[in-house]
Structures are given as structure tokens and as C-alpha cells.
PDB file of N, CA and C in Angstrom:
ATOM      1  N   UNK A   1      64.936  91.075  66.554  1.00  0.00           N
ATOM      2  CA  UNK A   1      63.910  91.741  65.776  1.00  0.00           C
ATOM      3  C   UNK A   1      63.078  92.689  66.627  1.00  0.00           C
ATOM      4  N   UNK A   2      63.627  92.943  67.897  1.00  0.00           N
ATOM      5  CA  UNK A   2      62.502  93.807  68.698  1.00  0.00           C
ATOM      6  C   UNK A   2      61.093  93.157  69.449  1.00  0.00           C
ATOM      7  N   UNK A   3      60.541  92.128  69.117  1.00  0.00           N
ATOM      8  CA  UNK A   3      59.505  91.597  69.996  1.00  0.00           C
ATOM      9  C   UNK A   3      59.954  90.678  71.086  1.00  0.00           C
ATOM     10  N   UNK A   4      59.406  90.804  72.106  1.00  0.00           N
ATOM     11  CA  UNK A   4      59.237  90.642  73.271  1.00  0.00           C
ATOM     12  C   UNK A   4      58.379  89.428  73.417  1.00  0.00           C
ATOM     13  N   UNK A   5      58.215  88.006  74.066  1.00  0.00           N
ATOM     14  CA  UNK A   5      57.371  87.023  74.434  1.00  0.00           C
ATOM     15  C   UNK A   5      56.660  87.702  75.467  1.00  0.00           C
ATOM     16  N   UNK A   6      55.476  87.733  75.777  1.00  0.00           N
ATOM     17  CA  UNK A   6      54.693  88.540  76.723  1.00  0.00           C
ATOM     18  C   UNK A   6      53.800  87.519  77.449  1.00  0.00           C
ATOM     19  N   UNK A   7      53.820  86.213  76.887  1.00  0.00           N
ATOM     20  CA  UNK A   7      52.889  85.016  77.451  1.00  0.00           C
ATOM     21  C   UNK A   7      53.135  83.566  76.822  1.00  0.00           C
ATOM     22  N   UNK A   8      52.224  82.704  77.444  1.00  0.00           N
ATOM     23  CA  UNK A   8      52.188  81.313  76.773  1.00  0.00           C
ATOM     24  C   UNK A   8      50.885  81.448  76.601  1.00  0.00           C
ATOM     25  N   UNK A   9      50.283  81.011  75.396  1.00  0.00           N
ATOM     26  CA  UNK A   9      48.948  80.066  74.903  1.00  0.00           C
ATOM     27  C   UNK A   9      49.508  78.483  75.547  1.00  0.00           C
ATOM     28  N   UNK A  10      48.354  77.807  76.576  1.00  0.00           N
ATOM     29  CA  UNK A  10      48.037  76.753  76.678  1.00  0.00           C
ATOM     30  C   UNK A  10      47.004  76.215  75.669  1.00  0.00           C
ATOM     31  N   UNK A  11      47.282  75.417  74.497  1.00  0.00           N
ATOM     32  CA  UNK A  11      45.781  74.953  73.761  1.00  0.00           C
ATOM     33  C   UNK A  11      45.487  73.788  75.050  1.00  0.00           C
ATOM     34  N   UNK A  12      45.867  72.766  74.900  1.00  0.00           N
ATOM     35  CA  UNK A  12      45.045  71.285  75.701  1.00  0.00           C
ATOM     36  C   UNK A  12      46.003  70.741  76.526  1.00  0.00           C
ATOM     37  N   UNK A  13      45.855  70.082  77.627  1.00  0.00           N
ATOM     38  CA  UNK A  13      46.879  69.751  78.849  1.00  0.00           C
ATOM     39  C   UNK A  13      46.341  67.711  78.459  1.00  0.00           C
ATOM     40  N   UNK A  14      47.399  66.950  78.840  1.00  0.00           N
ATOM     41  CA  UNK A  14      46.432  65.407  79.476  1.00  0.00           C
ATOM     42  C   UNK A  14      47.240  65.856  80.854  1.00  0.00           C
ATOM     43  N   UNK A  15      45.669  65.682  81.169  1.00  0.00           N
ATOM     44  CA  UNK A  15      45.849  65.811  83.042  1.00  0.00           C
ATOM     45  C   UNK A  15      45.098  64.770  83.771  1.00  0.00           C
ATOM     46  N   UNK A  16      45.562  64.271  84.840  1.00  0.00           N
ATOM     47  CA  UNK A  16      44.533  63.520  85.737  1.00  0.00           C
ATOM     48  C   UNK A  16      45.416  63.552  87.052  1.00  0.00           C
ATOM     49  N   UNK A  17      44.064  62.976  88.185  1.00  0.00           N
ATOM     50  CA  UNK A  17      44.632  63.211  89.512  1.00  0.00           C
ATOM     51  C   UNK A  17      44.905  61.341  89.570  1.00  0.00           C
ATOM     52  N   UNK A  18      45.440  60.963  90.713  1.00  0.00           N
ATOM     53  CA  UNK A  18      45.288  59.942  91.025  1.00  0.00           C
ATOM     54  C   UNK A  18      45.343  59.429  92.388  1.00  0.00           C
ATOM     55  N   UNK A  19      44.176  58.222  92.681  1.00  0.00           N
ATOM     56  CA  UNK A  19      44.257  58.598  94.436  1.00  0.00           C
ATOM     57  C   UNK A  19      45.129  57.572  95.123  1.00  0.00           C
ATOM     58  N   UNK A  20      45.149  57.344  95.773  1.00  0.00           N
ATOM     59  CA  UNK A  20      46.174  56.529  96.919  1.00  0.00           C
ATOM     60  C   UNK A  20      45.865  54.634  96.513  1.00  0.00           C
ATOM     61  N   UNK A  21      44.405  54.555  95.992  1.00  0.00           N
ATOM     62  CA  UNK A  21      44.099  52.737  95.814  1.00  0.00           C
ATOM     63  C   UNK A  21      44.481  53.145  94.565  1.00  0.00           C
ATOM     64  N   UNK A  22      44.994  54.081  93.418  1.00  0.00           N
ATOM     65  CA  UNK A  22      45.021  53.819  92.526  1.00  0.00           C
ATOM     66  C   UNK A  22      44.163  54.191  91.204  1.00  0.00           C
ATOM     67  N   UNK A  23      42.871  54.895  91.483  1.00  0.00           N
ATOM     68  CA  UNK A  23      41.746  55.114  90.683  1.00  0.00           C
ATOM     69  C   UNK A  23      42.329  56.451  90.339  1.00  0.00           C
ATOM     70  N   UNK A  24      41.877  56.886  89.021  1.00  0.00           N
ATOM     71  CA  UNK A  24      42.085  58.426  88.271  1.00  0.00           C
ATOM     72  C   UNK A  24      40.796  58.770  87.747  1.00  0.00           C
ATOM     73  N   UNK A  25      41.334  59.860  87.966  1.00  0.00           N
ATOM     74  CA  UNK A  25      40.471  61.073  87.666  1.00  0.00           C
ATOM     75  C   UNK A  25      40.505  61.844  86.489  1.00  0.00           C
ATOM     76  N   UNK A  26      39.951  61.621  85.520  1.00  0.00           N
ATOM     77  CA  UNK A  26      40.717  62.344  84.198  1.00  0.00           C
ATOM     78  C   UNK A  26      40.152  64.118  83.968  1.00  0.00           C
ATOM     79  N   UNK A  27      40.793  64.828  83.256  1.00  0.00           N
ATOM     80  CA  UNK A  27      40.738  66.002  82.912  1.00  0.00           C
ATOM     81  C   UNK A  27      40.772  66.370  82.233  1.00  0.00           C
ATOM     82  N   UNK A  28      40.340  67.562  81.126  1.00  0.00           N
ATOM     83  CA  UNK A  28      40.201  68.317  79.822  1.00  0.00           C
ATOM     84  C   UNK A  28      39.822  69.613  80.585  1.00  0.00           C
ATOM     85  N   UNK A  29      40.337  70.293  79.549  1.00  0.00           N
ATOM     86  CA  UNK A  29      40.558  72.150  79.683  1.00  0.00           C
ATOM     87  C   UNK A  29      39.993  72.895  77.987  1.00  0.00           C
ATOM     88  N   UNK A  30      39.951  74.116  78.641  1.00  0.00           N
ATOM     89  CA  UNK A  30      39.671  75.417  77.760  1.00  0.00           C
ATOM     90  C   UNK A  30      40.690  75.847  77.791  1.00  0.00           C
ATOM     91  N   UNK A  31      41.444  76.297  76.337  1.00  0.00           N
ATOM     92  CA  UNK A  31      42.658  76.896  76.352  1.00  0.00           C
ATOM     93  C   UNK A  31      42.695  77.984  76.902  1.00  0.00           C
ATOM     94  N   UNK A  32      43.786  78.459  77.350  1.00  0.00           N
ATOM     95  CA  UNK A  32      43.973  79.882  78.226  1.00  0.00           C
ATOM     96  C   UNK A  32      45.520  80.299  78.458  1.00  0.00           C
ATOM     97  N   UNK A  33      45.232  81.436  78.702  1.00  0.00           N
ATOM     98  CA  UNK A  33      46.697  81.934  78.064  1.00  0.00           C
ATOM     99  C   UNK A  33      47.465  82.443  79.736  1.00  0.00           C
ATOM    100  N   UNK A  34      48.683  82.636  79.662  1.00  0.00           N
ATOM    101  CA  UNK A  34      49.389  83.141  80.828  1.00  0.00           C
ATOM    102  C   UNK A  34      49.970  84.414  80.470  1.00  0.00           C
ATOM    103  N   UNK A  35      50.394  84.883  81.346  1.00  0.00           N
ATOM    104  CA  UNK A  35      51.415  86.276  80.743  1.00  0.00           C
ATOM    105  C   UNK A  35      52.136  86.679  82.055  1.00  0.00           C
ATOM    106  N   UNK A  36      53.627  87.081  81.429  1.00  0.00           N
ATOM    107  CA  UNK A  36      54.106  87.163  81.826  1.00  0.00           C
ATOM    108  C   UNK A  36      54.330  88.588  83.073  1.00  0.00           C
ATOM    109  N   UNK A  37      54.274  88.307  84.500  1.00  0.00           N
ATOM    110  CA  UNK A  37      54.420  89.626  85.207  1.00  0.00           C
ATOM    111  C   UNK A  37      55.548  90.590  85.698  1.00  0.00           C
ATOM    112  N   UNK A  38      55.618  90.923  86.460  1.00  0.00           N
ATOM    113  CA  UNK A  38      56.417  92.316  86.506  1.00  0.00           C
ATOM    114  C   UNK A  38      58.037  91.286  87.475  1.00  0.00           C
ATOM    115  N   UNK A  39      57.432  90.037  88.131  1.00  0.00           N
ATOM    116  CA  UNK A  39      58.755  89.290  88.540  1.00  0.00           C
ATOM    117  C   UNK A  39      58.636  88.347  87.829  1.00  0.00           C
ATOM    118  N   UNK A  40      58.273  87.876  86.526  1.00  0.00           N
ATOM    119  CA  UNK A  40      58.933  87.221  85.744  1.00  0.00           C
ATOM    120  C   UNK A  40      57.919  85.830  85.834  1.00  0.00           C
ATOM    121  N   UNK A  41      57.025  86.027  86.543  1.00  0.00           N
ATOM    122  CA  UNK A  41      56.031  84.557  86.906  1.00  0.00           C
ATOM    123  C   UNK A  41      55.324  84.731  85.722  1.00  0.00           C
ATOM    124  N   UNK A  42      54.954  83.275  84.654  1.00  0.00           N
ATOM    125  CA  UNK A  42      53.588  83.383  83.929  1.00  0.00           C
ATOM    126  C   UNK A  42      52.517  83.469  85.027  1.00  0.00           C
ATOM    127  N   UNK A  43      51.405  83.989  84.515  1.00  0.00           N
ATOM    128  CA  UNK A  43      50.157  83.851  85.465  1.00  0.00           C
ATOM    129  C   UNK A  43      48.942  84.117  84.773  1.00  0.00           C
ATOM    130  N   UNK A  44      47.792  83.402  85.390  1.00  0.00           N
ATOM    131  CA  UNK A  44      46.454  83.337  84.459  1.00  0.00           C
ATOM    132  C   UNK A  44      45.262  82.481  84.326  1.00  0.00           C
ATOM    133  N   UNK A  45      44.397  82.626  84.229  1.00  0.00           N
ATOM    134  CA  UNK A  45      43.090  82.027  85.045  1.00  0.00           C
ATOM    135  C   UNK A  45      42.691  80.497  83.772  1.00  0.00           C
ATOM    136  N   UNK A  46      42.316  79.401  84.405  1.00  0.00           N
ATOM    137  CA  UNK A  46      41.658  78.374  83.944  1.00  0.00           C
ATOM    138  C   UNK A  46      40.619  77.939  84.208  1.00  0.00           C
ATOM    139  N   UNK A  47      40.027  76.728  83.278  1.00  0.00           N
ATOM    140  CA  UNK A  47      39.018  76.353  83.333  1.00  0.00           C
ATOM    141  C   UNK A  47      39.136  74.893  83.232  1.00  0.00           C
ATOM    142  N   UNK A  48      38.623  73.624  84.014  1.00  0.00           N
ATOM    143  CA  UNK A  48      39.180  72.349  83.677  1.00  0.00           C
ATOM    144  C   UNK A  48      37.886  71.747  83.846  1.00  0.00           C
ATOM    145  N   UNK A  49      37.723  70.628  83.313  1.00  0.00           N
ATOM    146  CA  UNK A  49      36.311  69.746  83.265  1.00  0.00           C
ATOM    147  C   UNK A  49      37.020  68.441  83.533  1.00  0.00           C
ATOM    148  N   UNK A  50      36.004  67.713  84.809  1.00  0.00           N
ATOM    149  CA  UNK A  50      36.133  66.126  84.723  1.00  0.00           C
ATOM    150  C   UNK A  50      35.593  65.485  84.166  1.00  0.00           C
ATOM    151  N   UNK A  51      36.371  64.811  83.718  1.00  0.00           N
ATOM    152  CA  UNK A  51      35.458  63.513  82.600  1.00  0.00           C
ATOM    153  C   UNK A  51      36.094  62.537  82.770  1.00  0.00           C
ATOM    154  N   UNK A  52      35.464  61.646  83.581  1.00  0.00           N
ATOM    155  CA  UNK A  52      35.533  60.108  83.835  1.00  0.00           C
ATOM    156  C   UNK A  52      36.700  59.703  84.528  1.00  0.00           C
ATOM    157  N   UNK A  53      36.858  58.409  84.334  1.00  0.00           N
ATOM    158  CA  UNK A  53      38.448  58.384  85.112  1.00  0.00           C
ATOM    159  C   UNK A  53      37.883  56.553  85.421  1.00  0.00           C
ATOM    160  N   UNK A  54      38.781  56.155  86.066  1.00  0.00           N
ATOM    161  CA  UNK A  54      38.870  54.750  86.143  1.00  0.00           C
ATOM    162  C   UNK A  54      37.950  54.537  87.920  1.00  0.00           C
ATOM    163  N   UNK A  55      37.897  53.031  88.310  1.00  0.00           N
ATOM    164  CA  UNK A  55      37.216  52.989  89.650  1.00  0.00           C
ATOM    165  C   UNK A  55      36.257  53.811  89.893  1.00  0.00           C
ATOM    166  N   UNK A  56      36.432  54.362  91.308  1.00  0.00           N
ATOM    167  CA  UNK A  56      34.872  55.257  91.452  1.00  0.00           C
ATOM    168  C   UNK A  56      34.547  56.898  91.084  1.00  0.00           C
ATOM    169  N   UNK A  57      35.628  56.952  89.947  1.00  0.00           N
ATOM    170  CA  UNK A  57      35.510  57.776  89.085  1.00  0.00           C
ATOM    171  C   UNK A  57      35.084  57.727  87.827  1.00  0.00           C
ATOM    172  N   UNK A  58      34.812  56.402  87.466  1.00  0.00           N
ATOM    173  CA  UNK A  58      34.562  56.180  85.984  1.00  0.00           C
ATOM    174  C   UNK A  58      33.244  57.168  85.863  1.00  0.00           C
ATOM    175  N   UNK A  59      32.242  57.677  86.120  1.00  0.00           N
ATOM    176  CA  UNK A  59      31.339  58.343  86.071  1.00  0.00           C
ATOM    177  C   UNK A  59      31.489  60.403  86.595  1.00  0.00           C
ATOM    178  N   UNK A  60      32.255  59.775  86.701  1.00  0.00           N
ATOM    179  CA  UNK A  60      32.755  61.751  87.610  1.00  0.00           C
ATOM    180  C   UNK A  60      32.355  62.739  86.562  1.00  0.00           C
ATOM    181  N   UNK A  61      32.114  63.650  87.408  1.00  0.00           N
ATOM    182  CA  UNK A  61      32.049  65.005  86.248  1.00  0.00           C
ATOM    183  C   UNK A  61      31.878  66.335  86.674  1.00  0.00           C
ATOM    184  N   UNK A  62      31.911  67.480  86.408  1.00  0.00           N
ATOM    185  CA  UNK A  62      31.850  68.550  87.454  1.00  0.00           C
ATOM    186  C   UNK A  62      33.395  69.139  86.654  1.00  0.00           C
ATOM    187  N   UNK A  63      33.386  70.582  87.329  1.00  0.00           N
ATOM    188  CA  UNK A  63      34.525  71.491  86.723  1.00  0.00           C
ATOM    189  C   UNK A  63      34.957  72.129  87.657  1.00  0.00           C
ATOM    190  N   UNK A  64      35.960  72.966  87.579  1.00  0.00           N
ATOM    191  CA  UNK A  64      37.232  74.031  88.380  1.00  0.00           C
ATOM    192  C   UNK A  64      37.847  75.062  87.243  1.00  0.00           C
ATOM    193  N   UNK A  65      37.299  76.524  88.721  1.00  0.00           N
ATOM    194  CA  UNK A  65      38.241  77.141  87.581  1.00  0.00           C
ATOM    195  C   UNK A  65      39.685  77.432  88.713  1.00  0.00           C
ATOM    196  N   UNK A  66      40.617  78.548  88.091  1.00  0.00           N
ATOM    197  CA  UNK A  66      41.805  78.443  88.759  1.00  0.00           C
ATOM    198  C   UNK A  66      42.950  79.700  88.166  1.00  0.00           C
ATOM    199  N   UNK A  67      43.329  79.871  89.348  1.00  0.00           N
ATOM    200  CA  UNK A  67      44.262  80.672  88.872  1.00  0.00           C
ATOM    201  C   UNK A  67      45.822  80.451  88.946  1.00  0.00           C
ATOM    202  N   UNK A  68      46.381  80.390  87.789  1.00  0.00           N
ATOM    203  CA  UNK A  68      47.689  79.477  87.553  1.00  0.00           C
ATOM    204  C   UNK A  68      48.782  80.128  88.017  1.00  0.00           C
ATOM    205  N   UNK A  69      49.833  80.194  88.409  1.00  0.00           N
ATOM    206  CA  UNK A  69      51.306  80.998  88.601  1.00  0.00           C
ATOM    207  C   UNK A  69      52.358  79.940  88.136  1.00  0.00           C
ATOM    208  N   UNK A  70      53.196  80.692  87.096  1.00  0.00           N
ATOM    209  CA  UNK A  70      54.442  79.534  86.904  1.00  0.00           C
ATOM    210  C   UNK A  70      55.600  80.097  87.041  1.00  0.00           C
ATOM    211  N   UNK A  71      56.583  79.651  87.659  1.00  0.00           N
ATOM    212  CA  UNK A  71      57.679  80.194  87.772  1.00  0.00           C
ATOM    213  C   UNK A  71      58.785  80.221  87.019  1.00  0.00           C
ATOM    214  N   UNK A  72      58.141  78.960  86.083  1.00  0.00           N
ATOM    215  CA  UNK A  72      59.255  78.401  85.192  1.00  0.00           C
ATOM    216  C   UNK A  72      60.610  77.820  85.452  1.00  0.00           C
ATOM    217  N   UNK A  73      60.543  77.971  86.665  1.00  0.00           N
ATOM    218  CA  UNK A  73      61.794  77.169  87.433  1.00  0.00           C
ATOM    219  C   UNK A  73      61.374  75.426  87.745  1.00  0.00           C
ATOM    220  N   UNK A  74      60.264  74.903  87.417  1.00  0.00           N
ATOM    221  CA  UNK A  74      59.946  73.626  87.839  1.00  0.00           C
ATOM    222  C   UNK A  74      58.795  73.912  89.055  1.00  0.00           C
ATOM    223  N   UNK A  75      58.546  74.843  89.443  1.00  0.00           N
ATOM    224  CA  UNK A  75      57.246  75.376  90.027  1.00  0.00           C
ATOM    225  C   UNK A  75      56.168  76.042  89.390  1.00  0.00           C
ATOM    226  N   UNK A  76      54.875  74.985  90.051  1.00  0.00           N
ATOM    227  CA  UNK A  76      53.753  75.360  89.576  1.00  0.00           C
ATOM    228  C   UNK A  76      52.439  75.645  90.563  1.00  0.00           C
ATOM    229  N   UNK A  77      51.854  76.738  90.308  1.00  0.00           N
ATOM    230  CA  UNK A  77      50.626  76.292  91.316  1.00  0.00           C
ATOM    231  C   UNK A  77      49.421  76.844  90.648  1.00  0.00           C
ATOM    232  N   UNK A  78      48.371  76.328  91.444  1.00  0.00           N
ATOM    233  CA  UNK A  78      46.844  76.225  90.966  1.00  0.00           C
ATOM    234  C   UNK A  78      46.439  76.587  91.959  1.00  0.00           C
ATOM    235  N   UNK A  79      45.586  77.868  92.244  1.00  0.00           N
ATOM    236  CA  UNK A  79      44.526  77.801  93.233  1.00  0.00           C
ATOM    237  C   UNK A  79      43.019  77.563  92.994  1.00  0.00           C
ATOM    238  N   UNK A  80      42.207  76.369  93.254  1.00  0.00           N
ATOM    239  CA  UNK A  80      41.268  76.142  92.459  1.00  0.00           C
ATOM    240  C   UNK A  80      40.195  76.390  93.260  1.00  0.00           C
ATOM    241  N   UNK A  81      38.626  76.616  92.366  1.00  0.00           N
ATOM    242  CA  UNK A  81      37.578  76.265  93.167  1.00  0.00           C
ATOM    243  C   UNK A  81      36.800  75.713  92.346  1.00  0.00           C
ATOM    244  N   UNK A  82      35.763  74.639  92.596  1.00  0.00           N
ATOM    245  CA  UNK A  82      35.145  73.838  91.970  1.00  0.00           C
ATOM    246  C   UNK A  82      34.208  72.790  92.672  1.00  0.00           C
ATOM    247  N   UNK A  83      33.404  71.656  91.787  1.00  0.00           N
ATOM    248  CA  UNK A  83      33.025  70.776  92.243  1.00  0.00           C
ATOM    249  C   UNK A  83      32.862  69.070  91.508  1.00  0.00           C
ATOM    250  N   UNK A  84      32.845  68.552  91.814  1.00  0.00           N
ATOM    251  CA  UNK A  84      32.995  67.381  91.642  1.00  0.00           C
ATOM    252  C   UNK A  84      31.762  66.056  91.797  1.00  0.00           C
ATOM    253  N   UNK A  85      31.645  65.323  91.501  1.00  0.00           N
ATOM    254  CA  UNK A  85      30.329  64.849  91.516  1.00  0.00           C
ATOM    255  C   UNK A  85      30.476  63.124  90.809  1.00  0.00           C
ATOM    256  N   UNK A  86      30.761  61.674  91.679  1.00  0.00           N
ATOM    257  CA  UNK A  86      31.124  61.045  90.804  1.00  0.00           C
ATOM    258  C   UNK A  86      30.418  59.799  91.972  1.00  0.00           C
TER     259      UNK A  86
END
């Protein structure tokens, strides 16, 4: 039909980190979109909020934003900056 995919809409991710004893870190996002570049990587800026998490995270909170690259090959990266507070 002639159109072209030019990006992904991310609406909501379940994300969390988890540390080495075991405690998580949970996560929620602002949807945000990627698009596709000139070598074929999605790419595109986020926004993520902590909220709570188990152990000495159950209280955490604080945000990151980030800029995403996907390769779509099973590679992903995030370069983030942010803070944290738990």
C-alpha cells in the first residue's frame, strides 16, 4: 500500500532492576516513541519513575531520563541520567 513503518510507540514497559541479595527495584514510564534512523536503529528519548520495589527499596523513588537505541537484533541500550532516593 505504499506506507513505510517510520517508528515504534512504546505505551508502558514492567521493568525492574534487581540487586545481587535479591531486592527490586520497580519501574513505570511515560510513553515515548522511537524512530527509525538512517542505519536502521530505533532511537529515542525516555522518561522512567521509581516506585517502590521490595527490601531496601520498598520506599524508593526518584526518576531517569534516557536515550534509547535498538537494534532490533536482540540489542538494547539506555544511556541514562537520574536520581534515586530510597
Amino acid at each position: 500500500n505504499g506506507s513505510n513503518v517510520v517508528g515504534l510507540h512504546i505505551e508502558n514497559q514492567c521493568a525492574y532492576f534487581k540487586a545481587p541479595n535479591g531486592d527490586e527495584l520497580y519501574l513505570s514510564n511515560d510513553p515515548y516513541d522511537l524512530y527509525f534512523n538512517s542505519t536502521g536503529y530505533a532511537t529515542g528519548n525516555c522518561n522512567f519513575y521509581f516506585v517502590g520495589g521490595t527490601g531496601k527499596y520498598k520506599n524508593a523513588t526518584g526518576s531517569f531520563t534516557g536515550y534509547v537505541e535498538n537494534n532490533l537484533q536482540g540489542t538494547f541500550t539506555v544511556d541514562i541520567k537520574g536520581s534515586l532516593k530510597y
